[in-house]
N, C-alpha and C. Protein backbone atom coordinates (compact mmCIF):
# COMPACT_ATOMS: atom_id res chain seq x y z
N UNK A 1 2.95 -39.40 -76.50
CA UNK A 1 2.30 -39.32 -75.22
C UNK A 1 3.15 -39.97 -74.13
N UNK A 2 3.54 -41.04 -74.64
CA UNK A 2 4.43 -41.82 -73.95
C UNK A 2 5.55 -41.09 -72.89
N UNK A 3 6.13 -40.24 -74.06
CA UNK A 3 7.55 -40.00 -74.12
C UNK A 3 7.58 -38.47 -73.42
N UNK A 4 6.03 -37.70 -73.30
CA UNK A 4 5.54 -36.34 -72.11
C UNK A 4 5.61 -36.89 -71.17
N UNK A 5 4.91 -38.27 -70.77
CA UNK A 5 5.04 -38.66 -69.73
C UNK A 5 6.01 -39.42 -68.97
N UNK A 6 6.60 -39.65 -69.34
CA UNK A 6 7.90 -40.26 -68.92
C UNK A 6 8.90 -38.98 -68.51
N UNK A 7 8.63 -37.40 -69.23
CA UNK A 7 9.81 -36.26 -68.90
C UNK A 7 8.84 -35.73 -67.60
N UNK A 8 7.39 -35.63 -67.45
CA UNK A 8 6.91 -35.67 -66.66
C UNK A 8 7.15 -35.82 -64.85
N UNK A 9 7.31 -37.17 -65.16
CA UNK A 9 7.52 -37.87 -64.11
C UNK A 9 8.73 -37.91 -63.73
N UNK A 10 9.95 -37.44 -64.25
CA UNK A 10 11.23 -37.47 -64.33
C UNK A 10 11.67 -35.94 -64.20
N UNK A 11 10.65 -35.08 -64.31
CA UNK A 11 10.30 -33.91 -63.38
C UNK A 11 9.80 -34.03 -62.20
N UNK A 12 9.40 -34.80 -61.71
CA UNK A 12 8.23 -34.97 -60.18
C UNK A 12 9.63 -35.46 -59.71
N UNK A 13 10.59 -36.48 -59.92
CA UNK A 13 11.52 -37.09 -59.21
C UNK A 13 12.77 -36.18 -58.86
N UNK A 14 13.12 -35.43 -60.03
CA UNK A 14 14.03 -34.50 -59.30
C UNK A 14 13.84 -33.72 -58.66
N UNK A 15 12.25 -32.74 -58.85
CA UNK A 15 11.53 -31.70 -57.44
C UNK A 15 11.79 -32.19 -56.11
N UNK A 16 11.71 -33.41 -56.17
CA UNK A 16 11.30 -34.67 -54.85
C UNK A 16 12.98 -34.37 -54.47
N UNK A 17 13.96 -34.65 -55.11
CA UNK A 17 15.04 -35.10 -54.81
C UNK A 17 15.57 -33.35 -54.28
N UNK A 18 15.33 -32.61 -55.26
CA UNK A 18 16.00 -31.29 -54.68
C UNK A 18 15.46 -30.73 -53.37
N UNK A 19 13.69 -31.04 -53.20
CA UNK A 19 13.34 -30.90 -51.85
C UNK A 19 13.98 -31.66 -50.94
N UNK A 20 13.81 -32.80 -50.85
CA UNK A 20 14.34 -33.59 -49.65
C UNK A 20 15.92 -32.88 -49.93
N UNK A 21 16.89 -32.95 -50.49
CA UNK A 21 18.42 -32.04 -49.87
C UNK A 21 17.81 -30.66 -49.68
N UNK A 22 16.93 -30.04 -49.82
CA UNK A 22 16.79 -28.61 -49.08
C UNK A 22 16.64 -29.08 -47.75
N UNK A 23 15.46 -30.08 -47.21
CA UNK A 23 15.29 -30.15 -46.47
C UNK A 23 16.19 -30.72 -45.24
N UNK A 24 17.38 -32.02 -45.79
CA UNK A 24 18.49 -32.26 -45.05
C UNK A 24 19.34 -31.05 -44.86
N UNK A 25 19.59 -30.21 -45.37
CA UNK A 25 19.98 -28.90 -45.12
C UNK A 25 19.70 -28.28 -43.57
N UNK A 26 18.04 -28.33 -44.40
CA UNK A 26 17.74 -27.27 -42.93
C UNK A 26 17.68 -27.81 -42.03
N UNK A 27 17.97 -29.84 -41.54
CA UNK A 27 18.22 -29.95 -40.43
C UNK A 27 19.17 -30.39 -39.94
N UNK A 28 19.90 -29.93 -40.65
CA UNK A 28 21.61 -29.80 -40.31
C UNK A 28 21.73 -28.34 -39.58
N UNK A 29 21.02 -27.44 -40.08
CA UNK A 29 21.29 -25.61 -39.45
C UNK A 29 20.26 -26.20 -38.27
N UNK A 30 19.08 -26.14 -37.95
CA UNK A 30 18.54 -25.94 -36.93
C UNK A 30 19.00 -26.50 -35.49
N UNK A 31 19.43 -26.55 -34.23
CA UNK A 31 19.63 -27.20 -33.18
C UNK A 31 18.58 -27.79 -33.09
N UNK A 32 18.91 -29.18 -32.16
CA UNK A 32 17.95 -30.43 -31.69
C UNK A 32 17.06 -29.99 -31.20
N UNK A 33 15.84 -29.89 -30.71
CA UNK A 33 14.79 -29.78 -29.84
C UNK A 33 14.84 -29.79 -28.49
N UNK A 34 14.60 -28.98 -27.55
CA UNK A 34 14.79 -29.04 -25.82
C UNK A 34 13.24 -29.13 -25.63
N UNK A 35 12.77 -30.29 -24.79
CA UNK A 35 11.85 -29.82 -23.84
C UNK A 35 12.19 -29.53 -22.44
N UNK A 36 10.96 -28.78 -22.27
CA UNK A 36 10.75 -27.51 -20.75
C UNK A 36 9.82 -27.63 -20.12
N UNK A 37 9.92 -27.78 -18.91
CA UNK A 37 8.74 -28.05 -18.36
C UNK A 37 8.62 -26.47 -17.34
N UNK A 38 7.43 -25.94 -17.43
CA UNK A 38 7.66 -24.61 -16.64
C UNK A 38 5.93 -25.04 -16.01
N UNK A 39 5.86 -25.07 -14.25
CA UNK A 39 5.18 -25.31 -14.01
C UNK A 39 4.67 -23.36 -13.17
N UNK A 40 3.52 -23.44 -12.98
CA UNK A 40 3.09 -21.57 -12.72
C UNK A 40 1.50 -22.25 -11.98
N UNK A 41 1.28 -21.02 -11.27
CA UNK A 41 0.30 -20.68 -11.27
C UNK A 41 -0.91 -19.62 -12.09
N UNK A 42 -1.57 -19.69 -12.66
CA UNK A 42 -2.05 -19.01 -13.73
C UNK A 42 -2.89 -17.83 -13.18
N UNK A 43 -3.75 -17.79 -12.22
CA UNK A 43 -3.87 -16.74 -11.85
C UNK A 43 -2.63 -15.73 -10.58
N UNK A 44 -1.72 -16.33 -10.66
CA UNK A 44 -0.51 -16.19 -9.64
C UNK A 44 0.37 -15.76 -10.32
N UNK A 45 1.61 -14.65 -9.82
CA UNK A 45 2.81 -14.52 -10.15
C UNK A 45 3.46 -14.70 -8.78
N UNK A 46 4.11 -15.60 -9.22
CA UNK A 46 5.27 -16.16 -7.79
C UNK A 46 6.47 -15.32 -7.71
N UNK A 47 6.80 -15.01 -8.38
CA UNK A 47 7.99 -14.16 -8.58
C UNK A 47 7.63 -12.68 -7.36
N UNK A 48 6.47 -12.65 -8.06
CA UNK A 48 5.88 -11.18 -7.05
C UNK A 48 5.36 -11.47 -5.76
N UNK A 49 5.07 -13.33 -5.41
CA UNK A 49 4.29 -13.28 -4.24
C UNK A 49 2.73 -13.06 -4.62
N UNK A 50 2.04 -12.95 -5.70
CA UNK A 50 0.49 -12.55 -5.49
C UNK A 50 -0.29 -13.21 -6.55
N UNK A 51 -1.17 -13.59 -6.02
CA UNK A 51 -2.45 -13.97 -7.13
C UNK A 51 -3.92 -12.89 -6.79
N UNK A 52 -3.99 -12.75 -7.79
CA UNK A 52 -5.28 -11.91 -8.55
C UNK A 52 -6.37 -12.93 -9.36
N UNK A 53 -7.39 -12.60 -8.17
CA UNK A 53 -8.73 -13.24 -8.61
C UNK A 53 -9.72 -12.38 -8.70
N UNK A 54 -10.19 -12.53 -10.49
CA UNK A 54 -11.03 -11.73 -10.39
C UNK A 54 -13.17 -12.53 -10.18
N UNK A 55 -13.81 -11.81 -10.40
CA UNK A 55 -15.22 -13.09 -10.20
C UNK A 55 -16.06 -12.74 -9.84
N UNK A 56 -16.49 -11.43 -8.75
CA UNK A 56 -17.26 -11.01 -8.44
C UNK A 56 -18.51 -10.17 -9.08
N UNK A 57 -19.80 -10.07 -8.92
CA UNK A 57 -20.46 -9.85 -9.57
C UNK A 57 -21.16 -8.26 -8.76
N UNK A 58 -21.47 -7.43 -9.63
CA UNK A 58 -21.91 -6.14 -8.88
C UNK A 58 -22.40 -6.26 -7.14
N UNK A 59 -22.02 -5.88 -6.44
CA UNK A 59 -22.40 -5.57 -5.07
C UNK A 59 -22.57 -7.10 -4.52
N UNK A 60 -22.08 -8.70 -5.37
CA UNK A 60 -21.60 -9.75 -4.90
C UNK A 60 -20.59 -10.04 -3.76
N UNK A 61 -21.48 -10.79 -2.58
CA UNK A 61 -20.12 -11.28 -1.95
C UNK A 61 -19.25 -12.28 -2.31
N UNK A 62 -20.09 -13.24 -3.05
CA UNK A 62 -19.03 -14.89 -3.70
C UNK A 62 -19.34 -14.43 -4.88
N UNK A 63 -17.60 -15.74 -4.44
CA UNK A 63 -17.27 -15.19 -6.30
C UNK A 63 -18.14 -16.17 -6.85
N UNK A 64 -18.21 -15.65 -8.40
CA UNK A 64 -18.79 -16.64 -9.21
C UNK A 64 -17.67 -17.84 -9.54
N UNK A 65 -18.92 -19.10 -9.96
CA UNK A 65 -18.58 -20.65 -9.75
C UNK A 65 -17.24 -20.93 -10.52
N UNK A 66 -17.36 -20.18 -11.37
CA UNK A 66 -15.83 -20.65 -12.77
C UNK A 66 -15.61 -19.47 -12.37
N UNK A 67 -14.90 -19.02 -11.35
CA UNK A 67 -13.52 -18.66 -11.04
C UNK A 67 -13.20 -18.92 -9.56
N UNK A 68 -14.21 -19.22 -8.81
CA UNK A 68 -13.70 -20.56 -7.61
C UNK A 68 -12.80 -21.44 -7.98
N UNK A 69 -12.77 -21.59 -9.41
CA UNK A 69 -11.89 -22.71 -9.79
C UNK A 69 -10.34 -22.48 -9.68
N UNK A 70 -10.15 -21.01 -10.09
CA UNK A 70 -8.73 -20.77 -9.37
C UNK A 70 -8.45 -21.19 -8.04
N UNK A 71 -9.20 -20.77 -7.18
CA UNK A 71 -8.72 -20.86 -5.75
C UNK A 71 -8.85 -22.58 -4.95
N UNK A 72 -9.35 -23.24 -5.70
CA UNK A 72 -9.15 -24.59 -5.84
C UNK A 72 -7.97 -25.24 -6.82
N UNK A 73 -8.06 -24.29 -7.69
CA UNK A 73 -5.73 -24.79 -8.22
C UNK A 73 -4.92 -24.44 -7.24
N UNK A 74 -5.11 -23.04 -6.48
CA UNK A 74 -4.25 -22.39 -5.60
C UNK A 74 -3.86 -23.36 -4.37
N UNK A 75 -5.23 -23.68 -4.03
CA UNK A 75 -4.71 -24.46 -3.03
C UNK A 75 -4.20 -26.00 -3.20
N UNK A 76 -4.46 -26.58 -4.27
CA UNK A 76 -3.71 -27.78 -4.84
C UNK A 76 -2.15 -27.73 -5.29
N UNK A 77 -1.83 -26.42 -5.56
CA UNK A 77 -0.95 -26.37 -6.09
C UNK A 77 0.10 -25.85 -4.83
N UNK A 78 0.01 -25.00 -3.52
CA UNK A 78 0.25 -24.83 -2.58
C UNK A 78 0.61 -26.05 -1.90
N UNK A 79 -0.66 -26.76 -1.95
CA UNK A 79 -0.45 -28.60 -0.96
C UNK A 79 0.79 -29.20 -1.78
N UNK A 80 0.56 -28.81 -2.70
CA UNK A 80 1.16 -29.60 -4.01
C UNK A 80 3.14 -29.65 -3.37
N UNK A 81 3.40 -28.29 -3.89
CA UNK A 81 4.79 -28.07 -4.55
C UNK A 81 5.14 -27.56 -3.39
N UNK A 82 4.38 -26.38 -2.22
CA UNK A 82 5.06 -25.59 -0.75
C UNK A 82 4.87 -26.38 0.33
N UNK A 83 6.03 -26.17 1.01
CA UNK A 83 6.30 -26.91 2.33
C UNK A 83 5.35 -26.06 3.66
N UNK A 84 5.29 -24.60 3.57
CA UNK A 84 4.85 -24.21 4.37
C UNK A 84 5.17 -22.97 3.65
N UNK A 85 3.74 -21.67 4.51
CA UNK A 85 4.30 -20.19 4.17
C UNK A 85 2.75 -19.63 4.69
N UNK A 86 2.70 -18.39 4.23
CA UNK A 86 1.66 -17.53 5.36
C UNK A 86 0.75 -17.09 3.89
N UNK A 87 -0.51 -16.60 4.26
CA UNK A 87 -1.22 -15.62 3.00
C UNK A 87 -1.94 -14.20 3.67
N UNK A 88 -2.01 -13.18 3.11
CA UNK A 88 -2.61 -12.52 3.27
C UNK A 88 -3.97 -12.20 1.95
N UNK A 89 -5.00 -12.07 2.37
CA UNK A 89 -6.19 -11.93 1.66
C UNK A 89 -6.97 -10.59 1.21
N UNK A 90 -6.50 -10.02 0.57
CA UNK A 90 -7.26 -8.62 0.62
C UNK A 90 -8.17 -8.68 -0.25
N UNK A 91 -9.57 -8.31 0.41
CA UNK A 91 -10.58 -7.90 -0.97
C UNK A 91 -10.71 -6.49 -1.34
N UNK A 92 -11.15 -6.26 -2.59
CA UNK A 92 -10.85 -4.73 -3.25
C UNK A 92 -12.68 -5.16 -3.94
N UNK A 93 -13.19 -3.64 -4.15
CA UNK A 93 -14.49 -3.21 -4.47
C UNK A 93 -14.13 -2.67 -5.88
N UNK A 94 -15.13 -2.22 -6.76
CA UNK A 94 -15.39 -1.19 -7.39
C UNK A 94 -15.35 0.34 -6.94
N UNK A 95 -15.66 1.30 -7.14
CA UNK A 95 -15.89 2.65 -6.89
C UNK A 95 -17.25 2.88 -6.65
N UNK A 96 -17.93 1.91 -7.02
CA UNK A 96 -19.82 2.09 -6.76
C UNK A 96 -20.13 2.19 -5.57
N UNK A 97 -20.86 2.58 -5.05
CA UNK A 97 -21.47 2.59 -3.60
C UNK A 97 -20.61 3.40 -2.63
N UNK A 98 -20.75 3.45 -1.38
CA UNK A 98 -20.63 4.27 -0.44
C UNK A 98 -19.21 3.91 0.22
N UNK A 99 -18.12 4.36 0.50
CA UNK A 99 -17.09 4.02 0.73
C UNK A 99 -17.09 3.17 2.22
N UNK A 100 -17.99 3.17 3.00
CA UNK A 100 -18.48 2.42 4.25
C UNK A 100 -19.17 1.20 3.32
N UNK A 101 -19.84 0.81 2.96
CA UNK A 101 -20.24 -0.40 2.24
C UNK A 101 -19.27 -0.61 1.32
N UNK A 102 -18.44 -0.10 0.53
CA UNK A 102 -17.50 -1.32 -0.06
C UNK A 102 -16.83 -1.48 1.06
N UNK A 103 -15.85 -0.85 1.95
CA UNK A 103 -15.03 -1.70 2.73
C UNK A 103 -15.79 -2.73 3.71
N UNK A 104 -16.91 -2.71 3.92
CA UNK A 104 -17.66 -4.24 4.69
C UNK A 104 -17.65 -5.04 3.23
N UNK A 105 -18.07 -5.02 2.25
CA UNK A 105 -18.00 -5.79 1.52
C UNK A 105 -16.89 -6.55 1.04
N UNK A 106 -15.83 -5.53 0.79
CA UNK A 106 -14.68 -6.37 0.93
C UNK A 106 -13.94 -7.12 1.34
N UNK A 107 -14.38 -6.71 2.58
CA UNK A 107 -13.98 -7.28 4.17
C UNK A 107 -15.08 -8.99 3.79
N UNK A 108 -15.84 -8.74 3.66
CA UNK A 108 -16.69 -9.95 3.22
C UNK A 108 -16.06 -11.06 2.13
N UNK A 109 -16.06 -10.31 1.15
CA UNK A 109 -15.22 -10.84 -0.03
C UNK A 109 -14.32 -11.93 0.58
N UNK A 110 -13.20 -11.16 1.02
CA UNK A 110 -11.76 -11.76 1.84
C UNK A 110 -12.08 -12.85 2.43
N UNK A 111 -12.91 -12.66 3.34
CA UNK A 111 -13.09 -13.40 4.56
C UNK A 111 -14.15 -14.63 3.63
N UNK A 112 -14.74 -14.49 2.93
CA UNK A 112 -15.34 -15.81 2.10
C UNK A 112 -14.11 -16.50 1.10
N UNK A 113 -13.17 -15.87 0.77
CA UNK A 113 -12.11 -16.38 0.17
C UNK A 113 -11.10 -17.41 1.33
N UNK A 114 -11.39 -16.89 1.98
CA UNK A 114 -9.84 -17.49 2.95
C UNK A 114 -11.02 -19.03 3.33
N UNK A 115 -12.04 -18.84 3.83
CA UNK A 115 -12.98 -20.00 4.10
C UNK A 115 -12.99 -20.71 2.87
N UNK A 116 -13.09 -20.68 1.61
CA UNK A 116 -13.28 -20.99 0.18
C UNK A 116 -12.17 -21.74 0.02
N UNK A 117 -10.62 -21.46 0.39
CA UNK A 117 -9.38 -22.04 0.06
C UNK A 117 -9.49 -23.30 1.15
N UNK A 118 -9.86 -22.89 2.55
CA UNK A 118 -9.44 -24.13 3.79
C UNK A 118 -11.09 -25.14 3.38
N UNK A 119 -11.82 -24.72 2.50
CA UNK A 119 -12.81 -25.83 2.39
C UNK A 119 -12.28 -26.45 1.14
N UNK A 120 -11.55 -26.27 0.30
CA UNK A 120 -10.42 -26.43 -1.05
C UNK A 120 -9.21 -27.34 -0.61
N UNK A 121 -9.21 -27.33 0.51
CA UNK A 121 -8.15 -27.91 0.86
C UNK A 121 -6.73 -27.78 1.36
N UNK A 122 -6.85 -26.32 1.47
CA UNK A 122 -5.50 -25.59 1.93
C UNK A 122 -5.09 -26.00 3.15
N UNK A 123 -4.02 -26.69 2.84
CA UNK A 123 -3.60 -27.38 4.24
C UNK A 123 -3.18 -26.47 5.69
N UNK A 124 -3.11 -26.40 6.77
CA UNK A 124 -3.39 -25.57 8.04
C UNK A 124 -1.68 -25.55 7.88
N UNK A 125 -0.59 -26.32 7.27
CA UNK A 125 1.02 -25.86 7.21
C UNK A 125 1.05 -23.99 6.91
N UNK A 126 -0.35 -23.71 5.70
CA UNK A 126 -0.36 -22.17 5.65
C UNK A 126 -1.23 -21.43 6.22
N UNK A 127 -0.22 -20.65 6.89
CA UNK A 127 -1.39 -19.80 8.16
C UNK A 127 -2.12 -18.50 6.94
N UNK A 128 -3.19 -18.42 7.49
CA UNK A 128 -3.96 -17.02 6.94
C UNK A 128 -3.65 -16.18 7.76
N UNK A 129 -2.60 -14.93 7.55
CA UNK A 129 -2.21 -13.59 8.71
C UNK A 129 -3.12 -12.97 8.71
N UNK A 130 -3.56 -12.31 7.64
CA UNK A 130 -4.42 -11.21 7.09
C UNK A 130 -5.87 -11.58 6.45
N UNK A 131 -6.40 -11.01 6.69
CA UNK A 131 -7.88 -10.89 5.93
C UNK A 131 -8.24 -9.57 6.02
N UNK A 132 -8.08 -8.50 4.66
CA UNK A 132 -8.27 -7.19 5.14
C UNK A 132 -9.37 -7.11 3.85
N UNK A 133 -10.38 -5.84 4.15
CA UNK A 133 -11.13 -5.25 3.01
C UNK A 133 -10.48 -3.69 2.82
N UNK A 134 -10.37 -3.79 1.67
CA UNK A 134 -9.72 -2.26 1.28
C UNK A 134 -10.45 -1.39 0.35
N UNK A 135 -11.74 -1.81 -0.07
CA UNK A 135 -13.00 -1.29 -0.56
C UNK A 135 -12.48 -0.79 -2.01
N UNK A 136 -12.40 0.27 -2.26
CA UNK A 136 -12.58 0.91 -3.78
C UNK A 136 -11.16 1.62 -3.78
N UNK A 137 -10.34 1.17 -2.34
CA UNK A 137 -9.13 2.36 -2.45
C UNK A 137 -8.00 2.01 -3.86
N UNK A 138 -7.88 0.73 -3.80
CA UNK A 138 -6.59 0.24 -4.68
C UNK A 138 -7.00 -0.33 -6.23
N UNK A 139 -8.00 1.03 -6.89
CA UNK A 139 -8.17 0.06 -8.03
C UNK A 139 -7.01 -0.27 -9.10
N UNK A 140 -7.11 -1.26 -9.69
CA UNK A 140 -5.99 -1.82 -10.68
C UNK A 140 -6.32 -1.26 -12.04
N UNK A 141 -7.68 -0.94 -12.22
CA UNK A 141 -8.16 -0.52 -13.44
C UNK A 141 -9.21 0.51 -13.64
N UNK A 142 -9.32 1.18 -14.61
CA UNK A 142 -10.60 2.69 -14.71
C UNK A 142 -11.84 2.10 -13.80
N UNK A 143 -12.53 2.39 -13.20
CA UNK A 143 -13.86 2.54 -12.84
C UNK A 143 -15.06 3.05 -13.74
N UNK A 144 -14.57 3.86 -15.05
CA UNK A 144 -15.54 4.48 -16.06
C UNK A 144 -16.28 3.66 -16.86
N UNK A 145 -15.43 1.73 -16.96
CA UNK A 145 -16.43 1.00 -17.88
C UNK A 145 -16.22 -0.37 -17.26
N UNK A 146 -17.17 -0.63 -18.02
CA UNK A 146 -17.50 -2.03 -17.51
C UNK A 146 -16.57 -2.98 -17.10
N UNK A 147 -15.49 -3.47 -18.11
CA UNK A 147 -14.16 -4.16 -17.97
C UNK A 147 -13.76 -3.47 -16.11
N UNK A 148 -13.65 -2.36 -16.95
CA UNK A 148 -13.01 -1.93 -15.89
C UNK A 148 -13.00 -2.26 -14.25
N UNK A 149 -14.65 -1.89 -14.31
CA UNK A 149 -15.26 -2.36 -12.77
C UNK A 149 -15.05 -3.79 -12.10
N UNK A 150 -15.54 -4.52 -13.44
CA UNK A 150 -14.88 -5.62 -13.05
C UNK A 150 -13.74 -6.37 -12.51
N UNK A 151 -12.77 -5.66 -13.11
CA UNK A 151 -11.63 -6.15 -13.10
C UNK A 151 -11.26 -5.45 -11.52
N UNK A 152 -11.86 -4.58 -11.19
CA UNK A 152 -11.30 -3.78 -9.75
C UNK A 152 -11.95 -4.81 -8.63
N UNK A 153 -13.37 -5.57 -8.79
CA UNK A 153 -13.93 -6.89 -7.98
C UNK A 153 -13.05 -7.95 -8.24
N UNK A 154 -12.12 -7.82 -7.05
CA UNK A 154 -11.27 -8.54 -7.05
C UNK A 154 -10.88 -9.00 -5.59
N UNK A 155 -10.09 -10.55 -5.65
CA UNK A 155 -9.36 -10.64 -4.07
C UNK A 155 -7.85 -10.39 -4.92
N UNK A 156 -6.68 -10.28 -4.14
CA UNK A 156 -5.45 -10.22 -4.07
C UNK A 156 -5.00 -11.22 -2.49
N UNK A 157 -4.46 -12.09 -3.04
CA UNK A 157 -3.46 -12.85 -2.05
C UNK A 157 -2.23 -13.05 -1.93
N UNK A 158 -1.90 -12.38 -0.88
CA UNK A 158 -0.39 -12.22 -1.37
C UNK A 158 0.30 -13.17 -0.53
N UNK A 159 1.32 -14.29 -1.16
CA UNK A 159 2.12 -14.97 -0.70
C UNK A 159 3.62 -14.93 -0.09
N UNK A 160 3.50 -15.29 1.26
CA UNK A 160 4.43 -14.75 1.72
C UNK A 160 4.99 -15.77 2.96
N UNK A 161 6.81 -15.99 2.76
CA UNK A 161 7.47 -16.90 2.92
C UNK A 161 7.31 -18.40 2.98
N UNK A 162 7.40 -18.39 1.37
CA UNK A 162 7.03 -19.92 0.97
C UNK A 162 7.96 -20.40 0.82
N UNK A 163 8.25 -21.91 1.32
CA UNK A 163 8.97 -22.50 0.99
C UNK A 163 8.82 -23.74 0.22
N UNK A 164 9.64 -23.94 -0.50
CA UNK A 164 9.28 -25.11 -1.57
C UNK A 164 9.22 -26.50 -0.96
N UNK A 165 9.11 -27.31 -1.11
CA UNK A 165 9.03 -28.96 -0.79
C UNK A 165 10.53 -29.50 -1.42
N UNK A 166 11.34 -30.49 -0.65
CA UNK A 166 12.77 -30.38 -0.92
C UNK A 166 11.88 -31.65 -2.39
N UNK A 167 12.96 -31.39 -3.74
CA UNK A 167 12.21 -31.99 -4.52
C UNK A 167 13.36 -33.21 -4.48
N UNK A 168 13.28 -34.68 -4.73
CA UNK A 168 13.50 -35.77 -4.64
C UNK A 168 13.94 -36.68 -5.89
N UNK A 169 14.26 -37.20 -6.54
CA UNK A 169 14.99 -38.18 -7.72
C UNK A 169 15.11 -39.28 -7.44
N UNK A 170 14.34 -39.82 -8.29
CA UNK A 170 14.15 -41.74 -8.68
C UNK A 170 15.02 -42.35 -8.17
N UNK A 171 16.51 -41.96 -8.23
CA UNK A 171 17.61 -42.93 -7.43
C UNK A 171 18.27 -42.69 -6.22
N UNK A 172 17.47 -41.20 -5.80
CA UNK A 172 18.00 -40.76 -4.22
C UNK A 172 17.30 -42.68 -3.34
């Protein structure tokens, strides 16, 4: 019994030993680790200039409460990181209703968004150019289902000539 257990265990030690050199191996091949810091706006693509908010609820003028919450990052993150720059606000409808009532509605939409950001905190460095309603013309997605509709109750803000905040270092 003795003498199983002793080849035993003298099996467990060389597994041990051949793992750990597999494992010095593989971190000899792999490169060191980089961290990245990638800061974004999440309902925003900066690259394109635009954020897409979606939130609205059938024939709603405000958006609903948890997704106000974007436009309260937007404008933190604007105060935040841009020195100055302009927005334009467009609200977009569904296909439901009468093409004269979505574009007031949209027009509504917009115009509660741009008030929504300067009560958020959007500092007056960014002018609001635009506030347009464009009703049911520009949908992004089918009108046939539900997702769909939704996703067309939307604002679009498009950002335009932003400039960054000159960024600064501990020993400047």
């Amino acid at each position: 019994m003795m003498k199983k257990l002793i080849i035993f265990l003298m099996g467990i030690v060389s597994v041990n030993t051949f793992t750990g050199e597999i494992l010095k191996e593989k971190e000899k091949i792999e490169p060191p680790m980089t961290t990245q810091i990638i800061c974004g706006f999440p309902p925003c693509d900066i690259t394109e200039g635009k954020c897409v908010i979606l939130g609205f609820k059938v024939d709603g003028e405000k958006m609903n409460e948890a997704e106000s919450y974007n436009l309260k990052y937007i404008a933190n993150m604007l105060n935040t990181y841009m020195e100055k720059g302009s927005l334009e606000i467009i609200g977009h409808t569904d296909s439901y209703g009468s093409k004269k009532h979505n574009l007031k509605l949209s027009l509504i939409r917009a115009r509660n968004v741009a008030k929504l950001l300067r009560e958020y905190g959007l500092d007056k460095r960014f002018s609001i150019e635009k506030i347009i309603g464009k009703g049911g013309e520009m949908p992004m997605d089918t009108n046939e289902t539900v997702e769909g509709r939704y996703n067309n109750r939307r604002i679009e803000i498009i950002l335009n000539n932003l400039e960054y905040k000159k960024t600064r270092f501990i020993n400047e």
